[in-house]
C-alpha atoms as a PDB file:
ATOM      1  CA  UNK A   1      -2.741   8.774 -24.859  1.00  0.00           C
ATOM      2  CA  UNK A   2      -3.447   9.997 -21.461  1.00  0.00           C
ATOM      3  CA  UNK A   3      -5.362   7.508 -20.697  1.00  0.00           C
ATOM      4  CA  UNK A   4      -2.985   5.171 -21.500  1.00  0.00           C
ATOM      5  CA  UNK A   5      -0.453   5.965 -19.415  1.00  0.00           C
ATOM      6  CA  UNK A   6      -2.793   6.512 -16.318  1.00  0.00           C
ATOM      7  CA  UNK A   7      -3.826   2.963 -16.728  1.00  0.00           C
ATOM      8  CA  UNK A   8      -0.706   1.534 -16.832  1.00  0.00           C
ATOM      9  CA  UNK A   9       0.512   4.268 -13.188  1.00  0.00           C
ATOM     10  CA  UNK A  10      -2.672   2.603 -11.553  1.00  0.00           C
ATOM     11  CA  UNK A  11      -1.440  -1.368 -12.835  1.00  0.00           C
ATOM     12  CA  UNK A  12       1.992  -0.511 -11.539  1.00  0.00           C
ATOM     13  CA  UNK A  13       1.189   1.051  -8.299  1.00  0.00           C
ATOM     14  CA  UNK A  14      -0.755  -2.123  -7.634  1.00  0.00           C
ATOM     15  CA  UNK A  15       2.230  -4.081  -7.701  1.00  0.00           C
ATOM     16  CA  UNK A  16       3.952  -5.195  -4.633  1.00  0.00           C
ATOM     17  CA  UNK A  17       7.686  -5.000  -4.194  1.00  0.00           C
ATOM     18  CA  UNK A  18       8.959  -8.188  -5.585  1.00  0.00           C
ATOM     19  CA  UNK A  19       6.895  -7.766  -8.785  1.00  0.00           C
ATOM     20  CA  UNK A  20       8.158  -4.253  -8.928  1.00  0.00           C
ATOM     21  CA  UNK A  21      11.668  -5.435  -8.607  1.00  0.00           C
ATOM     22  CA  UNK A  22      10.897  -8.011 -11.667  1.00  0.00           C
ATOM     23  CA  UNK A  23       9.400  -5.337 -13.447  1.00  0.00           C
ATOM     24  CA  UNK A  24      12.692  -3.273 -13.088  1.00  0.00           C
ATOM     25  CA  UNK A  25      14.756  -6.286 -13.812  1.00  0.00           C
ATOM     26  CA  UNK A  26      12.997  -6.616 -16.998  1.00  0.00           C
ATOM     27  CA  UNK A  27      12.976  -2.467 -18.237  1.00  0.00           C
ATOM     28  CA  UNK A  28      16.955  -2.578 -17.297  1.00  0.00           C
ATOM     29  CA  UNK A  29      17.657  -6.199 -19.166  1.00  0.00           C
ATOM     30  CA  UNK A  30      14.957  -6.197 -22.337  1.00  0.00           C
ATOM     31  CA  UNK A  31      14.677  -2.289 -22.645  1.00  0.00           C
ATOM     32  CA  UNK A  32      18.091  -0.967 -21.313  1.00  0.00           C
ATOM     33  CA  UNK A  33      16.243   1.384 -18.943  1.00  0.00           C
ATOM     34  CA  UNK A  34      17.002   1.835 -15.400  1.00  0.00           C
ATOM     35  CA  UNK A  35      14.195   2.480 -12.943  1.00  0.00           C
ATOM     36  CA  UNK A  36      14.202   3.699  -9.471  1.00  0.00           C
ATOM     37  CA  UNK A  37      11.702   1.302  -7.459  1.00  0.00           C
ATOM     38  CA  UNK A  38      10.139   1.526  -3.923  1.00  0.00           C
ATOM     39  CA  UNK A  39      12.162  -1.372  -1.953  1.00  0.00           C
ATOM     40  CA  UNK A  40      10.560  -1.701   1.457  1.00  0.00           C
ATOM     41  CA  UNK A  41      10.397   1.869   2.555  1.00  0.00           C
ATOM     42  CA  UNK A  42      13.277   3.034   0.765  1.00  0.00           C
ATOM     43  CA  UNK A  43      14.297   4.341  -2.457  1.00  0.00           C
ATOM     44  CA  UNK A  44      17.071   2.264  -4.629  1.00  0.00           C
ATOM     45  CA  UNK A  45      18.827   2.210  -7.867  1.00  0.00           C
ATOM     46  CA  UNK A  46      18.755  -0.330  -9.882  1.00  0.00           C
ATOM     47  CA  UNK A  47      21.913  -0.061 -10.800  1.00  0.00           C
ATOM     48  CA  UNK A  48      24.312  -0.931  -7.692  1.00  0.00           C
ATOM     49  CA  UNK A  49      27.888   0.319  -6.893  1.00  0.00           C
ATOM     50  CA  UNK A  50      30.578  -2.782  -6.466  1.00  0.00           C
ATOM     51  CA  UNK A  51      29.534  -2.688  -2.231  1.00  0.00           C
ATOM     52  CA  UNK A  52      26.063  -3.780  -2.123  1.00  0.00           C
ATOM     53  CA  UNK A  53      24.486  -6.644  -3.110  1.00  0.00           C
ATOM     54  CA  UNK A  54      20.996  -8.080  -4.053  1.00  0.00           C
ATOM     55  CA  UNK A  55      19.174 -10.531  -1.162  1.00  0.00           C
ATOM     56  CA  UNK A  56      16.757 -12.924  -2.852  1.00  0.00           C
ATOM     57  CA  UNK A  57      14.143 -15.212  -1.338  1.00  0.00           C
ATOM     58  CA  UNK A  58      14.068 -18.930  -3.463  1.00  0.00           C
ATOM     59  CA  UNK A  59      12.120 -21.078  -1.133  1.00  0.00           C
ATOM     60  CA  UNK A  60       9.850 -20.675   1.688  1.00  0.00           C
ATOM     61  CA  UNK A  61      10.712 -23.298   3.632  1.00  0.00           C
ATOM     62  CA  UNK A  62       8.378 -25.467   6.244  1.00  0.00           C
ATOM     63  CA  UNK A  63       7.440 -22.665   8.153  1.00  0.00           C
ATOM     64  CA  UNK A  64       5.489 -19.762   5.554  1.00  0.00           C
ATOM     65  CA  UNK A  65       3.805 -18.347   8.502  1.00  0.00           C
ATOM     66  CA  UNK A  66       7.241 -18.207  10.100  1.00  0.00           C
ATOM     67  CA  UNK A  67       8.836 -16.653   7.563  1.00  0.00           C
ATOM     68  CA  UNK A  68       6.056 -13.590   7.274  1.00  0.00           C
ATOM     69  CA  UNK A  69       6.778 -12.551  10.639  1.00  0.00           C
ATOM     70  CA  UNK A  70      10.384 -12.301  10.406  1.00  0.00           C
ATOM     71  CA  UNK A  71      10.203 -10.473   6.682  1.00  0.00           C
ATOM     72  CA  UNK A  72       7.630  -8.120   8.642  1.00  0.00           C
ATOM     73  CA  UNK A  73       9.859  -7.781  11.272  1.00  0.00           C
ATOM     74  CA  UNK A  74      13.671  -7.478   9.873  1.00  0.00           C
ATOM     75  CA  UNK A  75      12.192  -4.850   7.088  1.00  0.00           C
ATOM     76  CA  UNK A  76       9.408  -2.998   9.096  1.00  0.00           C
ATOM     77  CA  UNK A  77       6.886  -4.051   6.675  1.00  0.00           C
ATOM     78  CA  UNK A  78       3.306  -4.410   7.222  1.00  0.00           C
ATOM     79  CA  UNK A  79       1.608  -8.124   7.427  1.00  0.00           C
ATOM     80  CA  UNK A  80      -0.076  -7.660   4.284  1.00  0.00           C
ATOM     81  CA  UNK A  81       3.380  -6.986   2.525  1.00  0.00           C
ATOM     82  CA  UNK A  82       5.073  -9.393   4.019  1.00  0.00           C
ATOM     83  CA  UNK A  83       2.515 -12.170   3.001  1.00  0.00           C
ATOM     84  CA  UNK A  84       2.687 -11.051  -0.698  1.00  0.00           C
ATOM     85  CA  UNK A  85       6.649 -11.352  -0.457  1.00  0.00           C
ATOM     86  CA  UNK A  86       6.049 -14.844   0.660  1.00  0.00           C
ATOM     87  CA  UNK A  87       3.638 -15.590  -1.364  1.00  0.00           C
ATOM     88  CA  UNK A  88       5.599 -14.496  -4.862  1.00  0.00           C
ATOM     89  CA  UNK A  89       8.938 -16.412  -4.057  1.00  0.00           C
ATOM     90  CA  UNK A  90      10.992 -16.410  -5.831  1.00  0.00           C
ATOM     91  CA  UNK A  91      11.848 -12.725  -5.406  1.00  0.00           C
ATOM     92  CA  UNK A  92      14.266  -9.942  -4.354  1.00  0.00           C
ATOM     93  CA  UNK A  93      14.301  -8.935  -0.439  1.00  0.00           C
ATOM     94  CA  UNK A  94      16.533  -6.149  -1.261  1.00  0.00           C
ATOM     95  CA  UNK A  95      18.262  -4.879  -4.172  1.00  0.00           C
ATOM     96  CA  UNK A  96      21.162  -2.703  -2.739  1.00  0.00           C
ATOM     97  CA  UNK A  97      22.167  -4.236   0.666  1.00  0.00           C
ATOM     98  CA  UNK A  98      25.602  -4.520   2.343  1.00  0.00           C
ATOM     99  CA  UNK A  99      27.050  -7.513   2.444  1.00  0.00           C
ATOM    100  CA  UNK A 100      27.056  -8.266   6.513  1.00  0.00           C
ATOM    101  CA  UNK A 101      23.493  -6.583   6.815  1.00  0.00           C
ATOM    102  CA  UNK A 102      22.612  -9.744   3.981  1.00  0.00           C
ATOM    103  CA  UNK A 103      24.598 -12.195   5.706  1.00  0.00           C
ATOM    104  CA  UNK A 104      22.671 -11.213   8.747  1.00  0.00           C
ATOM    105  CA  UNK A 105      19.289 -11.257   7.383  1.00  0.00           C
ATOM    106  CA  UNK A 106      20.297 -14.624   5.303  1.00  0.00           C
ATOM    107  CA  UNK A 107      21.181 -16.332   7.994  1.00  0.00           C
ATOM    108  CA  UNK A 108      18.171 -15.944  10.466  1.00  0.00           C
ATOM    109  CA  UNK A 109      15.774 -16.462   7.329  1.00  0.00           C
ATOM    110  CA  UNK A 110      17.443 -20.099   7.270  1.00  0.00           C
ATOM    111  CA  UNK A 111      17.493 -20.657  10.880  1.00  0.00           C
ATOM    112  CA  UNK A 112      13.885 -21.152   9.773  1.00  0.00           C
ATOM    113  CA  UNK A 113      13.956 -23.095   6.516  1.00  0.00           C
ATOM    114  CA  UNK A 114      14.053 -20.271   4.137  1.00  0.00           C
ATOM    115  CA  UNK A 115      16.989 -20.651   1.303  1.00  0.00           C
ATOM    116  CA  UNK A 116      18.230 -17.050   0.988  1.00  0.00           C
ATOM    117  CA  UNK A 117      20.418 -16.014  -1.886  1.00  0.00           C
ATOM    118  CA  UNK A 118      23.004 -13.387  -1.794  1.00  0.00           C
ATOM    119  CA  UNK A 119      23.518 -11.469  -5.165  1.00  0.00           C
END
């Protein structure tokens, strides 16, 4: 049983964080349990009060390349993680934002051909 449950620790810490936002999406929806997930350096519950809001990435746009800078750059991620967020679009940016730090981030991800979704 051990065993089992190390495998599946290593699987998940493998993930990056828009397949661990899925993943939590999934526990909370199918399985009624709510997880707390690594979002971009910062630790969030699933479950949001009535002033945040979730940011999602649907399309890359003409410009992927682009777009991995400014994801790197807006959350202080690392190249490598913000080349897997573009890369597995469609997916959550943030799961507990404020609404004018979204609107913010929305708008200069479609000032490059992203379509951003606010949540």
């Amino acid at each position: 049983m051990k065993e089992k449950i190390k495998t599946i620790a290593r699987e998940i810490s493998g993930l990056n964080s828009c397949e661990l936002s899925e993943l939590s999406e999934i526990l909370l929806q199918e399985h009624n349990i709510s997880a707390t997930i690594y979002n971009f350096g910062s630790k969030t519950e699933t479950k949001l009060e009535d002033n945040y809001y979730k940011l999602v990435l649907r399309k890359t746009g003409y410009s992927k390349l682009s777009l991995v800078k400014e994801i790197k750059e807006l959350f202080g991620l690392g190249l490598k993680d913000a080349k897997d967020i573009v890369d597995s679009v469609p997916c959550y940016l943030s799961e507990s934002i404020e609404y004018t730090n979204a609107l913010k981030i929305k708008m200069k991800l479609e000032n490059i051909g992203a379509e951003v979704e606010i949540l």
